[in-house]
Each structure stands twice: as C-alpha cells, then as structure tokens.
Protein backbone atom coordinates (compact mmCIF):
# COMPACT_ATOMS: atom_id res chain seq x y z
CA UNK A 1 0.00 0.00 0.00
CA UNK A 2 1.44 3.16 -1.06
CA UNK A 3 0.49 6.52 -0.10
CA UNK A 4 0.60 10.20 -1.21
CA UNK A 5 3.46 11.16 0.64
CA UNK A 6 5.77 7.99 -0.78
CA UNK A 7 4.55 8.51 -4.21
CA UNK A 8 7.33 10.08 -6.67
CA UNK A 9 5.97 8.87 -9.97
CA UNK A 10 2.26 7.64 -12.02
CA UNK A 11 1.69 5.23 -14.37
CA UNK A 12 -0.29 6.49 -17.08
CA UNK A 13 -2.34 4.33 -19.31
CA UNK A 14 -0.85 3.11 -22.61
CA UNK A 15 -2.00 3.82 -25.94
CA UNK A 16 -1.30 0.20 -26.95
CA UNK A 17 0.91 -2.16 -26.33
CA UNK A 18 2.18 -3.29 -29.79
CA UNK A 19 5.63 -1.49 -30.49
CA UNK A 20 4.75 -0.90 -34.26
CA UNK A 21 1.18 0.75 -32.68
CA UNK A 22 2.60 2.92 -30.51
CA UNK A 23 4.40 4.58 -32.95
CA UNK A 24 1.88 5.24 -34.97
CA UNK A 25 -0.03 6.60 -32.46
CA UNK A 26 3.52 8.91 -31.96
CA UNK A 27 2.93 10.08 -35.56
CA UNK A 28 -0.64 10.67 -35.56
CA UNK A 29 -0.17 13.13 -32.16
CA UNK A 30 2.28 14.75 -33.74
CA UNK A 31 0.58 15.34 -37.31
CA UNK A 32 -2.43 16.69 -35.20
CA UNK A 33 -0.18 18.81 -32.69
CA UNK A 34 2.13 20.33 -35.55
CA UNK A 35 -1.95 21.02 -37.65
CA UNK A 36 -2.97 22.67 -34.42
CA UNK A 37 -0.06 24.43 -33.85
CA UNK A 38 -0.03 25.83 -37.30
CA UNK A 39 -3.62 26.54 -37.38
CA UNK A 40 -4.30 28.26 -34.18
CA UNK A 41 -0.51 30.37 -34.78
CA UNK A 42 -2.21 31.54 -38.41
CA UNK A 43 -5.24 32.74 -36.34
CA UNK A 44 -3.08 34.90 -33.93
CA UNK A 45 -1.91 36.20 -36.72
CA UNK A 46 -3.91 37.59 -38.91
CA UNK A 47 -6.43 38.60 -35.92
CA UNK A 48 -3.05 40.62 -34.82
CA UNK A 49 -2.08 41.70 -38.49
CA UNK A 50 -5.57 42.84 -39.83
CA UNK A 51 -7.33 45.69 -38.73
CA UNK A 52 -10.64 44.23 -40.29
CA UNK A 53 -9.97 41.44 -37.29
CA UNK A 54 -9.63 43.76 -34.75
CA UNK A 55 -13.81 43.05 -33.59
CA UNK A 56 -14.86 41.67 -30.01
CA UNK A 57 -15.32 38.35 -31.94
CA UNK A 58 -11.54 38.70 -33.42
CA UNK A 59 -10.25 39.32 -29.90
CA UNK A 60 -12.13 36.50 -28.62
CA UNK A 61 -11.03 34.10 -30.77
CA UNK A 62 -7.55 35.01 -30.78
CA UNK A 63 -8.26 34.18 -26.80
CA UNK A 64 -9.58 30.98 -27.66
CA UNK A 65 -6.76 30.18 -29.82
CA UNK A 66 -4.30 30.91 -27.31
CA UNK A 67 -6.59 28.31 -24.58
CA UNK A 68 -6.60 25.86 -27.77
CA UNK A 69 -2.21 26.25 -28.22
CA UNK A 70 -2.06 25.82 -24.05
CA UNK A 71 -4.32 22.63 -23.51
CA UNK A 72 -2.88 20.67 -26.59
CA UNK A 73 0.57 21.63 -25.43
CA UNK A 74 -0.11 20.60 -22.26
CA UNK A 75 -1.44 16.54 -22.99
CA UNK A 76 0.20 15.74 -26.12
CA UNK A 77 3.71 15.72 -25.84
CA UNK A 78 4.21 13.53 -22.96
CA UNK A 79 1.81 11.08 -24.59
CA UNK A 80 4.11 11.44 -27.62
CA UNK A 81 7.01 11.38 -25.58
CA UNK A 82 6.07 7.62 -23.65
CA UNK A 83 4.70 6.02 -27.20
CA UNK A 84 8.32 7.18 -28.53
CA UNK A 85 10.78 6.10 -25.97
CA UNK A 86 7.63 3.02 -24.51
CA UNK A 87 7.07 4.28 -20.70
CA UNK A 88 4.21 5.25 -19.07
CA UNK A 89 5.74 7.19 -16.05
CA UNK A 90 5.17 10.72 -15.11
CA UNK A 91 6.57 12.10 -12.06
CA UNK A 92 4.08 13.82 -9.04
CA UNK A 93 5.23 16.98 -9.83
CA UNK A 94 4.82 17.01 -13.79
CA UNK A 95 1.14 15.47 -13.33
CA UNK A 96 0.37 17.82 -10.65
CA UNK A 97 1.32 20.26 -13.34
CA UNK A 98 -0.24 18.37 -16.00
CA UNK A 99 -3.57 18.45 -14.40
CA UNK A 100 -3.30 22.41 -13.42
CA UNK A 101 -2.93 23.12 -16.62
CA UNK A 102 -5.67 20.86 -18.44
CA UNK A 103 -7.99 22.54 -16.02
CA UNK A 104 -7.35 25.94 -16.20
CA UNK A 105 -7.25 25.83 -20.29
CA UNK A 106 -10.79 23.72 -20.70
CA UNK A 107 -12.14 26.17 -17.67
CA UNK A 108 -10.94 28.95 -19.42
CA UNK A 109 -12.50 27.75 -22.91
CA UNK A 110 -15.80 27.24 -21.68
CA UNK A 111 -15.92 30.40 -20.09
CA UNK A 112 -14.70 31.94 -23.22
CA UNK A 113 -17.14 30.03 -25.43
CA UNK A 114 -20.20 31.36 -23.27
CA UNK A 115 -18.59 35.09 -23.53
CA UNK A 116 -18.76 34.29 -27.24
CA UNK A 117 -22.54 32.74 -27.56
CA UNK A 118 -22.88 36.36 -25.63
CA UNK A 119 -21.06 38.26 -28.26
CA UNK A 120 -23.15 36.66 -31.23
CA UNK A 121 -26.36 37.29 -29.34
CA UNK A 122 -25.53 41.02 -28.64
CA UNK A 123 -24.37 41.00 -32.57
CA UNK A 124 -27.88 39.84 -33.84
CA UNK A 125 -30.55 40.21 -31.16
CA UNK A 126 -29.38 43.47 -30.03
CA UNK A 127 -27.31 45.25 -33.02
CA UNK A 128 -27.68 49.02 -32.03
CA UNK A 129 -26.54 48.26 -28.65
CA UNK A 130 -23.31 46.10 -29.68
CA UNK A 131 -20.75 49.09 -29.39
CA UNK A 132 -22.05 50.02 -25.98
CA UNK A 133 -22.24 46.32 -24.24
CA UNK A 134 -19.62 45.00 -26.33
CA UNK A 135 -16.72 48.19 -26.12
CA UNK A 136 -12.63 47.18 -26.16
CA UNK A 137 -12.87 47.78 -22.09
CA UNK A 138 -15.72 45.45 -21.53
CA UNK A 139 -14.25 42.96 -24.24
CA UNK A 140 -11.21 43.19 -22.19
CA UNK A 141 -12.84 42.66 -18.54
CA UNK A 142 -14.51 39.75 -20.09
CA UNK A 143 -11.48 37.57 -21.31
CA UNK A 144 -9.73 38.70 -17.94
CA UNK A 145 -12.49 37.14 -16.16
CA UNK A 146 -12.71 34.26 -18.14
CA UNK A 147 -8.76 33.32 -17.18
CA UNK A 148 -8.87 34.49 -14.08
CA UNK A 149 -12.15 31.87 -13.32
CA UNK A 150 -10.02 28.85 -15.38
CA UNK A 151 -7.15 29.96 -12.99
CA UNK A 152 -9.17 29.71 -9.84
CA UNK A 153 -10.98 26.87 -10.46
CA UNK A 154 -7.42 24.63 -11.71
CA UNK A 155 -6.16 25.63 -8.52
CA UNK A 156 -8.47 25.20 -6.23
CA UNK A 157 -9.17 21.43 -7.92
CA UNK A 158 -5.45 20.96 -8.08
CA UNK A 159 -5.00 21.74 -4.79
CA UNK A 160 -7.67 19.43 -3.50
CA UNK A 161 -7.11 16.80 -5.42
CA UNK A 162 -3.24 16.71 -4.32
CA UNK A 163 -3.81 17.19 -0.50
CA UNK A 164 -5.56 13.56 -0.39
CA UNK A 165 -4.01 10.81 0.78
CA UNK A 166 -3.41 7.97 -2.37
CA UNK A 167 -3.05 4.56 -1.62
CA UNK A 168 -4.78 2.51 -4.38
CA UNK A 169 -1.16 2.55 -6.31
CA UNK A 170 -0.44 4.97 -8.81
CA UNK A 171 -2.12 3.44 -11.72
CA UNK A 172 -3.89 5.99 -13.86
CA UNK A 173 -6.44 4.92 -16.67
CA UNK A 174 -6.04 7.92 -18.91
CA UNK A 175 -2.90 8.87 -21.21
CA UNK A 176 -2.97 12.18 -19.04
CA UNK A 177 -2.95 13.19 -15.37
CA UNK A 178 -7.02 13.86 -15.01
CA UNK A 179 -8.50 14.07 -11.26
CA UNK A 180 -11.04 11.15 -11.76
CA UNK A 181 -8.43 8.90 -12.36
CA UNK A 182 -6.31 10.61 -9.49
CA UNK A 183 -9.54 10.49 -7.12
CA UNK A 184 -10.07 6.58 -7.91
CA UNK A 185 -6.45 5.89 -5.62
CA UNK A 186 -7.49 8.22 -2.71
CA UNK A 187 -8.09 6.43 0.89
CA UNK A 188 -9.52 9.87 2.08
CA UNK A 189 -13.72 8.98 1.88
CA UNK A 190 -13.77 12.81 3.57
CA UNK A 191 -11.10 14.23 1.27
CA UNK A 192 -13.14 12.70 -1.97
CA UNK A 193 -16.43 13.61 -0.94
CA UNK A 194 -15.31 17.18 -0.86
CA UNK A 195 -13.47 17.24 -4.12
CA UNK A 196 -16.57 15.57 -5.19
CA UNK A 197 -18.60 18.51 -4.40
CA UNK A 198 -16.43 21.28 -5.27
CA UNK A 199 -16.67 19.33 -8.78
CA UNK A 200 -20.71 19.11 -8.72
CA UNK A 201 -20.22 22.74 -7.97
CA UNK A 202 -18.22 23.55 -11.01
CA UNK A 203 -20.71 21.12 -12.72
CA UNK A 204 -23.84 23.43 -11.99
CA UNK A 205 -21.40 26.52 -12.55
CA UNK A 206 -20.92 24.95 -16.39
CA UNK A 207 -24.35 23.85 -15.81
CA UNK A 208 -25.83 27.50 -16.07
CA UNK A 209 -23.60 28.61 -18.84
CA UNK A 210 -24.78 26.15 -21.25
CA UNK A 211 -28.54 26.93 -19.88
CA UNK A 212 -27.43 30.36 -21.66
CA UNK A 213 -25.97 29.36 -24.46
CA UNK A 214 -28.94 27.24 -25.61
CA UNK A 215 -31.30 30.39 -24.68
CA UNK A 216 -29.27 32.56 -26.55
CA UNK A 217 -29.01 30.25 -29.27
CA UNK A 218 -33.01 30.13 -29.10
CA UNK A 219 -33.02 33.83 -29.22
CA UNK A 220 -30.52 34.07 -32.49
CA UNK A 221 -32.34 31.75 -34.27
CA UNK A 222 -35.83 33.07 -33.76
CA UNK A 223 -33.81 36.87 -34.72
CA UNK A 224 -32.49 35.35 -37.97
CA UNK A 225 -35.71 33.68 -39.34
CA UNK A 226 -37.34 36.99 -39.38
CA UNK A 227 -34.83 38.77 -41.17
CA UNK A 228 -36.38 39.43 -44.64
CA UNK A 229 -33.74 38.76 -46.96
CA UNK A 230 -31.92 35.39 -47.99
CA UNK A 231 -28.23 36.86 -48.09
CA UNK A 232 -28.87 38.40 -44.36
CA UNK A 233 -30.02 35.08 -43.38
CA UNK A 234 -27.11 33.32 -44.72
CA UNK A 235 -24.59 36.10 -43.38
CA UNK A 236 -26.26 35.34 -39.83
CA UNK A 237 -25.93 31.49 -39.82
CA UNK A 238 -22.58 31.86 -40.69
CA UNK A 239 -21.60 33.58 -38.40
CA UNK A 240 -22.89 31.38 -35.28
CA UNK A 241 -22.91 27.70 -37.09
CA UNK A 242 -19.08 27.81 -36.15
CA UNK A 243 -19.27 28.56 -33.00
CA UNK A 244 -22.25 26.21 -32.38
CA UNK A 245 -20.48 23.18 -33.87
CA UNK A 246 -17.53 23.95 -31.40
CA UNK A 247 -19.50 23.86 -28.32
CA UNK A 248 -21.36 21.13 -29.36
CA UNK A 249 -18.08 18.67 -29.55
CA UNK A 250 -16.49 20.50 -26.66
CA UNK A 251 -19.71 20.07 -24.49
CA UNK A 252 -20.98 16.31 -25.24
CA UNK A 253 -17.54 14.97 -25.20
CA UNK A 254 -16.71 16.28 -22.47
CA UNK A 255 -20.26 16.22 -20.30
CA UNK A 256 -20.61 12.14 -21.42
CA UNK A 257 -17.12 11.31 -20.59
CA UNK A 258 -17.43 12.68 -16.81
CA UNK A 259 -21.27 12.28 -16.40
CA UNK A 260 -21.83 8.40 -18.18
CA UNK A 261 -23.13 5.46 -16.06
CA UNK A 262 -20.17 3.65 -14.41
CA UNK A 263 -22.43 0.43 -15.95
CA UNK A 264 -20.94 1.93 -19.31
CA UNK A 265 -16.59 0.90 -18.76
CA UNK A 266 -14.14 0.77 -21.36
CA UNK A 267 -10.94 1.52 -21.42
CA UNK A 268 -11.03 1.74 -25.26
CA UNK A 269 -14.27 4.25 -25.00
CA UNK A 270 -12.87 6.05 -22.35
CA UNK A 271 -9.83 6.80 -24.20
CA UNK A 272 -11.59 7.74 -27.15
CA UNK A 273 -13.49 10.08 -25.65
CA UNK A 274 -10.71 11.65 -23.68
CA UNK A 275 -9.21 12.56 -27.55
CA UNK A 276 -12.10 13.75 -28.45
CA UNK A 277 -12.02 16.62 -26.24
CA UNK A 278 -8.44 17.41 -24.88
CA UNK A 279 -6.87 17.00 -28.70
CA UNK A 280 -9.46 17.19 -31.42
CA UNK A 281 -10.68 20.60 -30.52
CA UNK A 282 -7.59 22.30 -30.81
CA UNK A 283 -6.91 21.07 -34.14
CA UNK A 284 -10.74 21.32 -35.34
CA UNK A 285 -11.68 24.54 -34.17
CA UNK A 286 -9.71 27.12 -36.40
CA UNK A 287 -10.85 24.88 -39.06
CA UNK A 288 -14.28 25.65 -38.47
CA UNK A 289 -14.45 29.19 -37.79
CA UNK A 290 -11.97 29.73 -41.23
CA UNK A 291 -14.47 27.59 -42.90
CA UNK A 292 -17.37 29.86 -42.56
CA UNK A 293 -15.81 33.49 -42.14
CA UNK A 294 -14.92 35.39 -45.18
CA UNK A 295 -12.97 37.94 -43.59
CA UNK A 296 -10.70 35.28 -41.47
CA UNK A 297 -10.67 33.67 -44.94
CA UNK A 298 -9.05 36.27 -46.69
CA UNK A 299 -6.84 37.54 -43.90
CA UNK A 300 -5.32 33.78 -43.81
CA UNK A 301 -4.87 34.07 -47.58
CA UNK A 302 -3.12 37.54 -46.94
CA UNK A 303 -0.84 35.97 -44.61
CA UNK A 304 0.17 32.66 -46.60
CA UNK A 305 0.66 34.78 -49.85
CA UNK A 306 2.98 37.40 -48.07
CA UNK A 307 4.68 34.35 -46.49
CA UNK A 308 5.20 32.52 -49.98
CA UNK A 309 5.92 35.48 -51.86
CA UNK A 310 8.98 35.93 -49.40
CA UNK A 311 10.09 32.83 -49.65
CA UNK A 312 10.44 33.24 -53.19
CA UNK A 313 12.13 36.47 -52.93
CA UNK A 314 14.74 34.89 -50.33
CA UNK A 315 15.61 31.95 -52.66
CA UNK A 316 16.12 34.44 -55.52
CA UNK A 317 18.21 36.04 -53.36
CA UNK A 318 20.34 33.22 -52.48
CA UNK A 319 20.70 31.77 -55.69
CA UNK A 320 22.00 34.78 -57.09
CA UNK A 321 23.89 35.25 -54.40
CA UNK A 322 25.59 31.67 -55.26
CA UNK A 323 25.66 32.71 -58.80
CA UNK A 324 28.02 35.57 -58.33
C-alpha cells in the first residue's frame, strides 16, 4: 500500500501495447499537434495583423486560440514522448502540473465560449446596442475574467485533489494526469467527498452557462428567421454555425465522458473520448471558424501569400547570391 506522501511517480495508461502501434499513435499526435499548432498560430496572426480582425469576436477568438495552443501543449507531448521512448511514467510533480494546466485551459474555454454565444447574441438580437455592451474595455474585462475563473478553479481542484491521501497505487487509466483517475487511488472517503462537491459545484457553474448558451441560441435563431432577406439570413448562420459546432463537440464529449453510467466501462471508450475533447478541438476549431468566415478567410490568404511570396524572394536572393 502506497500513499501520497511515498509517491514520486504515475503510471499512465498506454496507448497500446504493440511497439509498431505505438508509434503510430507517436505520428498521428504529432501530425495533429504540428496542424494545431499551425492553425491556431495563423489565427493569432492575422487577428493581430488585420485591422478588419480587430472586432470583439476577433479578440475572442484570438483568446480561444491561445486556450486551444495551451491545452494541446499541455497533454500531447508527454503522450508522444512515452509512445516514442515506450514508458508510461510521469513524475508527481509534472502530473500535478499536468492536471493544473488541463484545467485551467478547458475552464478557461468554456468560459470563453459562453462570452462568445454572448457576443453573437448582442451581434444579432441586439445590433444598435453592440458598441455600448460590447466596447474594447468590456471585451477586455470579459477575457480577464474568463482566465482568471479557469485559474481559480485549476487551482483550487489541483489543490484538492493533491492534498488527499493515495493509496490505491499509482495506476492511472487515462494517457494524461485527469483528477477522476487521481480520485479513484485516494483512501480519504472525507477528502473525496469534498473534491466531489467542489466538482458538482463547477458542474452546476458549467451547468448555467450552457442553460445560456442554448437560450441565446433560441433567441438568435428566432432573430435570424425573421430577417427578410436570404443573403442576411445566410450572413447570420454563418456567423454562429461555427461557433455552435464547437461547443457542441467541446460540451458532449466532455459532459458524457465525466457524467456516463459507471455500468458503461471501457478503457477503449474512455480513451476515445478523452481525444475527443483534450486533442481534437484544438486542431478542429480554427478549421471551423476559417471555414465559414470570409474575412478570417481572406486575412489567412493575406498571410500565406505574403509568407510565400517571401520565400520566393529569399531563394532568388540566395541563388544569385551563389551565382556571383
């Protein structure tokens, strides 16, 4: 029987166990880290490089790209890492860190997500007020807010979730430090039962935002289908089918993975899931907001044409350079 204080390492669960398999599964993380990595970096910068970006829906998508780089940086590569070198240790420290950061990014997503349901309802339910609710100060308070209550709530679960006392081993069945898995080795039936509830908490805390996000969504909807014109509809839906599609993965992913029947066990589903919604997003989600908005559209252009154009000009440059 081990316990927290003897503990200087966890086991975390293995992709496979075939060498061949695992890496694979090394160069599929990797493909989608580097396509996330690009992806979300090209959003940063063209909302930074073009003024016609520089909207409350620019700046919070630039916010949500920075949550997307963070939580993908902070799972993948020591998954890639053990399916390269074939371990499955992570010392207390690094999961303790692990986990901090997991939380706070997803926290901070959600809360940034809601802040832009909020944005697209102002936009379309309430357009001649949108420069009043939705100025650069408010804008501002509102993404501080939404890190500062990813921060607060990481920490406090972090905290919590470290202070019990684990003697179940320090087997974890998950690829990355998550406090479910942590909370299934605690001895402490008083220490869970309170990180239980600080999580039902957080749980009717999410619980309300998405209560808003579907009313708002009710509200947009009912504002577009009585807009007269077929172009203004289309204009509309485009702009908040995105961000629909990304809460939608982000929010049953995530709600069936913590919330499902422990009748429902897999280690295969569970995993699967877990992808889902700590790597897929950040790799999906610039892809779907580019998808449907023109003006990100052409600002990405901008940017890869500038980029290749350069290129160009630097190997012309060399060349000649060799030439003489």
């Amino acid at each position: 029987m081990s316990n927290s204080s003897s503990l200087t390492q966890f086991l975390l669960l293995a992709l496979v166990d075939r060498r061949e398999l695992q890496l694979l599964h090394f160069w599929l993380f990797l493909a989608i880290s580097l396509a996330a990595l690009l992806a979300n970096g090209l959003i940063l910068s063209a909302v930074a490089c073009d003024h016609h970006l520089h909207t409350p829906m620019g700046f919070f998508l630039l916010n949500l790209s920075l949550t997307d780089l963070g939580s993908i940086c902070t799972t993948v590569p020591k998954a890639m890492h053990n399916s390269l070198w074939d371990t499955t240790t992570i010392s207390y420290p690094g999961c303790a860190a692990q986990l901090f950061l997991f939380a706070f990014f997803m926290s901070a997503e959600f809360s940034l997500l809601t802040i832009m349901c909020y944005d697209r309802y102002v936009a379309i339910c309430k357009p001649l007020h949108y420069g009043t609710l939705l100025g650069s100060r408010a804008c501002a308070h509102m993404a501080a807010a939404a890190w500062a209550t990813g921060f607060l709530n990481a920490l406090l679960h972090t905290a919590n979730t470290f202070s019990l006392p684990l003697c179940q081993g320090n087997a974890l069945g998950q690829f990355f430090c998550e406090i479910p898995h942590i909370l299934k080795l605690s001895c402490s039936h008083s220490g869970y039962l309170r990180e239980v509830g600080l999580m039902v908490v957080c749980a009717f805390l999410f619980l309300g935002c998405f209560v808003f996000i579907v009313f708002s969504y009710v509200q947009i909807f009912r504002a577009v289908l009585r807009i007269p014109s077929q172009q203004g509809r289309h204009k509309a839906f485009s702009t908040c089918l995105p961000h629909l599609a990304v809460v939608s993965l982000f929010i049953s992913t995530a709600t069936f993975a913590y919330l499902k029947p422990p009748s429902i066990f897999s280690p295969s589903l569970d995993l699967a899931l877990s992808v889902l919604y700590s790597v897929m997003p950040p790799a999906v989600n610039p892809l779907i907001y580019s998808l449907r908005n023109q003006e990100l559209k052409d600002a990405l252009r901008k940017i890869i044409t500038t980029c290749f154009l350069r290129s160009n000009k630097l190997h012309l440059f060399f060349c000649r350079t060799l030439i003489v």
